[in-house]
Protein backbone atom coordinates (compact mmCIF):
# COMPACT_ATOMS: atom_id res chain seq x y z
CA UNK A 1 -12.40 -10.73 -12.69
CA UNK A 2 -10.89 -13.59 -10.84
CA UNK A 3 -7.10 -14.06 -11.22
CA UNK A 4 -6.64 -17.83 -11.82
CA UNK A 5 -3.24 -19.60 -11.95
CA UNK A 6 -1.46 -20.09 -15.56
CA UNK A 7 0.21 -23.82 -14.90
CA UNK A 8 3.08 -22.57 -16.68
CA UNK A 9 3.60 -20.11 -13.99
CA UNK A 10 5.06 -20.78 -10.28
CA UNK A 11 2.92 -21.72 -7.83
CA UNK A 12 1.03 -18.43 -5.80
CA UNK A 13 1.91 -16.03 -8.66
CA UNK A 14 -1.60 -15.37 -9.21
CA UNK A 15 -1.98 -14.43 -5.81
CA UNK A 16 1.00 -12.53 -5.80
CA UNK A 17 -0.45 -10.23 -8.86
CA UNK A 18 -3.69 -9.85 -6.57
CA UNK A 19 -1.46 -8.59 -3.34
CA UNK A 20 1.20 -6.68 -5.39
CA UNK A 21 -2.42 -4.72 -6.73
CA UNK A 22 -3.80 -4.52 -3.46
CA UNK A 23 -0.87 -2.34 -2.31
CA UNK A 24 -0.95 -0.03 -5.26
CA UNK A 25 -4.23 0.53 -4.71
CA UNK A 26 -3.74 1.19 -1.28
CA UNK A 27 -1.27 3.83 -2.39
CA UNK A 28 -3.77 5.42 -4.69
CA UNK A 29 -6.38 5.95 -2.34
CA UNK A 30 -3.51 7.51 0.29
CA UNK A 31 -2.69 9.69 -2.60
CA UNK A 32 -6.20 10.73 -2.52
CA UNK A 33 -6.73 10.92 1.07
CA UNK A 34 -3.65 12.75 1.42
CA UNK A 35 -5.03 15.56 -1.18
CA UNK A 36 -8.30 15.50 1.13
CA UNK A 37 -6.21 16.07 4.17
CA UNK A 38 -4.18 18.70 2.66
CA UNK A 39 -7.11 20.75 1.74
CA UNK A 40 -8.31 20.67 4.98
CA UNK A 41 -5.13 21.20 6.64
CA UNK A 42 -4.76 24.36 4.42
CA UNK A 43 -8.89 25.77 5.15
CA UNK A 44 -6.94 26.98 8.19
CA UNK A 45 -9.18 25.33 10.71
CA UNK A 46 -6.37 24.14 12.30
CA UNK A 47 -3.22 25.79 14.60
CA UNK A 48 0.07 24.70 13.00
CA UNK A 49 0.63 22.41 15.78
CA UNK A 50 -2.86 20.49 15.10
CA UNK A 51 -2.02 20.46 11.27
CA UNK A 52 1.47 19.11 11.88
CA UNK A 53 -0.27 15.92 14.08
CA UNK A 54 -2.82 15.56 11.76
CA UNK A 55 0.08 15.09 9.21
CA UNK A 56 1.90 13.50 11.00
CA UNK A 57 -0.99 11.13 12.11
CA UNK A 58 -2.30 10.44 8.33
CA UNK A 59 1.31 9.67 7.09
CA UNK A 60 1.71 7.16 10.10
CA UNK A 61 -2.13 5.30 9.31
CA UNK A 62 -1.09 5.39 5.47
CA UNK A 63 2.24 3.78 6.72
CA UNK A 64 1.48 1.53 8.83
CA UNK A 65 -1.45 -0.18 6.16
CA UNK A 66 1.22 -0.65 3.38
CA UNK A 67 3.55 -2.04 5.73
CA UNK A 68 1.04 -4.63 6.46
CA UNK A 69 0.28 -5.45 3.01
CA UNK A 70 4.26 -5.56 2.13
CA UNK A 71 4.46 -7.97 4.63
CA UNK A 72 1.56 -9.86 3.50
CA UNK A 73 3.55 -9.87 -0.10
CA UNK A 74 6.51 -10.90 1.56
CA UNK A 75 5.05 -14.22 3.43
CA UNK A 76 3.75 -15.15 0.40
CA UNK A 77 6.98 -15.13 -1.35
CA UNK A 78 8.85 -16.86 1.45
CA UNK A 79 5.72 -19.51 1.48
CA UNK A 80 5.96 -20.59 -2.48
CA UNK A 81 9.73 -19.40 -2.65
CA UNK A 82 9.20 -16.67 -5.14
CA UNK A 83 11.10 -13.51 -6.09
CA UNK A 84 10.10 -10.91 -3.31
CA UNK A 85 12.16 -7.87 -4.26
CA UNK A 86 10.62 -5.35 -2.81
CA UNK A 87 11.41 -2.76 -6.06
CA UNK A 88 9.07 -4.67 -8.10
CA UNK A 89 6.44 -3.94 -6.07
CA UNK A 90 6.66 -1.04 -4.05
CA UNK A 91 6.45 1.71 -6.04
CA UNK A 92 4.06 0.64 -8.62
């Protein structure tokens, strides 16, 4: 379903709804990438030190993703000047 503008609505909030639910379903698929990883981690294929950078190394990709959307999120804001607090967002 496309996400059209309501006119009574600022400007860009429709595309704001579409970022803000591209991040949290970023985070859902970390959530389940991260359970995939775990169970790996813990088939004990791995020394501790390999399990700690694969850790390591998943929670940096995972990072590194939804800091790129946030900041996607956050130009748009600055662009049609709308709230951009980042708790309204974040953790949904």
């Amino acid at each position: 379903m496309v996400d059209v503008e309501d006119l009574n609505e600022p400007a860009g909030t429709a595309e704001l709804r579409r970022l803000k639910d591209k991040y949290r379903k970023q985070n859902i698929a970390n959530d389940r990438a991260r359970e995939l990883v775990e169970e790996d981690i813990n088939s004990g294929r791995y020394s501790d030190a390999q399990a700690d950078e694969i850790s390591r190394s998943f929670e940096e990709s995972c990072r590194e993703v939804l800091d790129r959307i946030q900041d996607e999120i956050e130009a748009h804001c600055r662009a049609y000047k709308l709230q951009s607090a980042a708790s309204q967002w974040a953790d949904e």
